[in-house]
Protein backbone atom coordinates (compact mmCIF):
# COMPACT_ATOMS: atom_id res chain seq x y z
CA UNK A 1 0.00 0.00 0.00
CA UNK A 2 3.10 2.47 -0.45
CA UNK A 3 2.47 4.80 -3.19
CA UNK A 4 5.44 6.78 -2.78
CA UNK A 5 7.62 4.00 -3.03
CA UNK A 6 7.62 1.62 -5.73
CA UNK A 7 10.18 -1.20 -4.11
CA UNK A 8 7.03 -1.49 -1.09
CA UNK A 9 4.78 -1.94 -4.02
CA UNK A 10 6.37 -5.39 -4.10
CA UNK A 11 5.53 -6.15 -0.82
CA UNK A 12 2.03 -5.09 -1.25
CA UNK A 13 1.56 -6.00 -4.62
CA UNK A 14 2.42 -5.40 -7.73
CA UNK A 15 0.64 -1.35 -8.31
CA UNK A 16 3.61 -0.04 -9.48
CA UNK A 17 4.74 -3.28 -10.83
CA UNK A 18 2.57 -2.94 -13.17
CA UNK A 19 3.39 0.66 -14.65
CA UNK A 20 6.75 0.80 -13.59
């Protein structure tokens, strides 16, 4: 649920996975 970072995206799922 981190938004600012993408590397916690990871961790929470994959929201900036995806776009990044």
């Amino acid at each position: 649920e981190r938004v600012l970072e993408p590397l916690g995206a990871v961790t929470s799922g994959s929201q900036f996975l995806e776009p990044n």
